[in-house]
C-alpha atoms as a PDB file:
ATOM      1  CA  UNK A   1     -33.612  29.994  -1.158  1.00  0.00           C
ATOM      2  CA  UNK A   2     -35.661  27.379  -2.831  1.00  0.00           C
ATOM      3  CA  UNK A   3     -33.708  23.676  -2.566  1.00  0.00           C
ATOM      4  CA  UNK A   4     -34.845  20.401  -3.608  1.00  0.00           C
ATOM      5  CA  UNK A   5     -33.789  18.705  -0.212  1.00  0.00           C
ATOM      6  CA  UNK A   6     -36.664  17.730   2.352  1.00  0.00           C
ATOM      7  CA  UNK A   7     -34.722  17.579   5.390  1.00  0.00           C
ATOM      8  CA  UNK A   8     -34.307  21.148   6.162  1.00  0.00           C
ATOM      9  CA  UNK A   9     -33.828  22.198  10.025  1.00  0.00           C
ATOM     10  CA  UNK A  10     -33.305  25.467  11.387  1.00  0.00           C
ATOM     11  CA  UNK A  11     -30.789  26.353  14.056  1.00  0.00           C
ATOM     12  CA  UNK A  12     -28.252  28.338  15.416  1.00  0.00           C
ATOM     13  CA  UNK A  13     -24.538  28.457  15.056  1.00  0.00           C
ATOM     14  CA  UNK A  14     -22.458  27.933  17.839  1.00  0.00           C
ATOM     15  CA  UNK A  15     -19.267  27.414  17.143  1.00  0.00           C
ATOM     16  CA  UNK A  16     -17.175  27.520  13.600  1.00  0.00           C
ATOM     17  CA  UNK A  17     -13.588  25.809  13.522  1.00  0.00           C
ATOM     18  CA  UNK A  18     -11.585  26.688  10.484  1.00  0.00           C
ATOM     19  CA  UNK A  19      -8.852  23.921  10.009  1.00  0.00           C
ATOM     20  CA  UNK A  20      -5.986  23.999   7.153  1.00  0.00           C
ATOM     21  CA  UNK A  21      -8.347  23.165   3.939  1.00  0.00           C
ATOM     22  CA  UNK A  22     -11.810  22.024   5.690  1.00  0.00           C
ATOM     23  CA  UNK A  23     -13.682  23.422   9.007  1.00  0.00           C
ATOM     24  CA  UNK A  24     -16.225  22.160  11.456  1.00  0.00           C
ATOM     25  CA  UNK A  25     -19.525  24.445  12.262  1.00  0.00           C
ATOM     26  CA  UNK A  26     -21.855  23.416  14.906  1.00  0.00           C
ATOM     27  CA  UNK A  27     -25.016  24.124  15.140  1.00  0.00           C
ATOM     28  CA  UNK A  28     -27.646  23.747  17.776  1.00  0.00           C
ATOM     29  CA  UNK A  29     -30.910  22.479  16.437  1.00  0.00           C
ATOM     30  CA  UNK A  30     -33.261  22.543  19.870  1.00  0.00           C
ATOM     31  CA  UNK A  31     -33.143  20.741  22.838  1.00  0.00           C
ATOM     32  CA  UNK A  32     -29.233  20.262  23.155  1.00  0.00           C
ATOM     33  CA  UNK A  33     -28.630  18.928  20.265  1.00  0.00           C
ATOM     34  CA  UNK A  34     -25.754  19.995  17.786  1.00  0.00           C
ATOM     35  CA  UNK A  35     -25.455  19.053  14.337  1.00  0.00           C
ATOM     36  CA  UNK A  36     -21.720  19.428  12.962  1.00  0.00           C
ATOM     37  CA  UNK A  37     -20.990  20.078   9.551  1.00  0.00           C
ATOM     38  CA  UNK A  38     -17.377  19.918   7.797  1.00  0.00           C
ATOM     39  CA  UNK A  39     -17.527  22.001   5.248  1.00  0.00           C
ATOM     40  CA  UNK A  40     -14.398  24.012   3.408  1.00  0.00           C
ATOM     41  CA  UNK A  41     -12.794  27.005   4.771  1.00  0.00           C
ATOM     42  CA  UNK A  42     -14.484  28.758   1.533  1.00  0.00           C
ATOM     43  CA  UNK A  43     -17.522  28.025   1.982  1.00  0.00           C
ATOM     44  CA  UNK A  44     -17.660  28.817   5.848  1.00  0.00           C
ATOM     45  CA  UNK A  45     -15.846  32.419   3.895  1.00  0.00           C
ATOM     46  CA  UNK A  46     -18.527  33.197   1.679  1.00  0.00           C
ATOM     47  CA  UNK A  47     -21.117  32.115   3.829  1.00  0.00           C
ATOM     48  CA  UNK A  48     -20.100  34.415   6.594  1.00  0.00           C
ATOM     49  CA  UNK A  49     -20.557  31.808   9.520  1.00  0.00           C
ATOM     50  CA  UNK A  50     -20.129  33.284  12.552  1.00  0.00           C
ATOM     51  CA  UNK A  51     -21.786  32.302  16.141  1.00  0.00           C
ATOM     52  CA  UNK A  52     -25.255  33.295  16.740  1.00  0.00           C
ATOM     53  CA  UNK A  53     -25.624  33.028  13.218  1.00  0.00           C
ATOM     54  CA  UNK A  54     -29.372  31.796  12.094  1.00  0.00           C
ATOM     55  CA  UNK A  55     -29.213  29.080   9.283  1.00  0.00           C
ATOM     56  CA  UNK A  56     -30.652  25.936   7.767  1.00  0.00           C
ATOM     57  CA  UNK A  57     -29.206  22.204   8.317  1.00  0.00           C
ATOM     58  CA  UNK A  58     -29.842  20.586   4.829  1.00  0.00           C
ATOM     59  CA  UNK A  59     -29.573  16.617   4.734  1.00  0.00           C
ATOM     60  CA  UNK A  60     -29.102  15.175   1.720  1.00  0.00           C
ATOM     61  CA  UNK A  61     -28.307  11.557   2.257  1.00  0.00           C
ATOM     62  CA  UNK A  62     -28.468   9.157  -0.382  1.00  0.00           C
ATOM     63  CA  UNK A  63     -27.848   6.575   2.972  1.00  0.00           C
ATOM     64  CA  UNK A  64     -28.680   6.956   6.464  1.00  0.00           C
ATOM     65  CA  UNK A  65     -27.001   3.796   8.825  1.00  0.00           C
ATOM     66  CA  UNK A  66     -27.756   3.056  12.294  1.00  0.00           C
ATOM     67  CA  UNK A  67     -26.081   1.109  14.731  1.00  0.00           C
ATOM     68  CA  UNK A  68     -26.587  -0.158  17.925  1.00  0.00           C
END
């Protein structure tokens, strides 16, 4: 899969929670840390998300804020 987006890191999924329209998928990116990603209930469909699952965390941010 060739993508435009720089920000590209690899993981694994552990956890997917479908909800009524949209569902959360968590995915551990290294040392502890999860990345969570609501995406639809299609999408995590066609995709075939499941736990254990190997994919790619694309960021495409036209913003990034941080707060202290």
């Amino acid at each position: 899969m060739k993508i435009s987006a720089r920000n590209q890191i690899s993981g694994t999924v552990t956890a997917v929670h479908p909800g009524a329209v949209n569902g959360s998928v968590h995915v551990d990116i290294g040392n502890g840390t999860i990345v969570t990603s609501n995406i639809t209930n299609e999408a995590i469909a066609d995709l075939e998300l499941a736990v254990g699952d190997r994919v790619t965390v694309i960021v495409k941010a036209s913003d990034v804020l941080i707060g202290k």
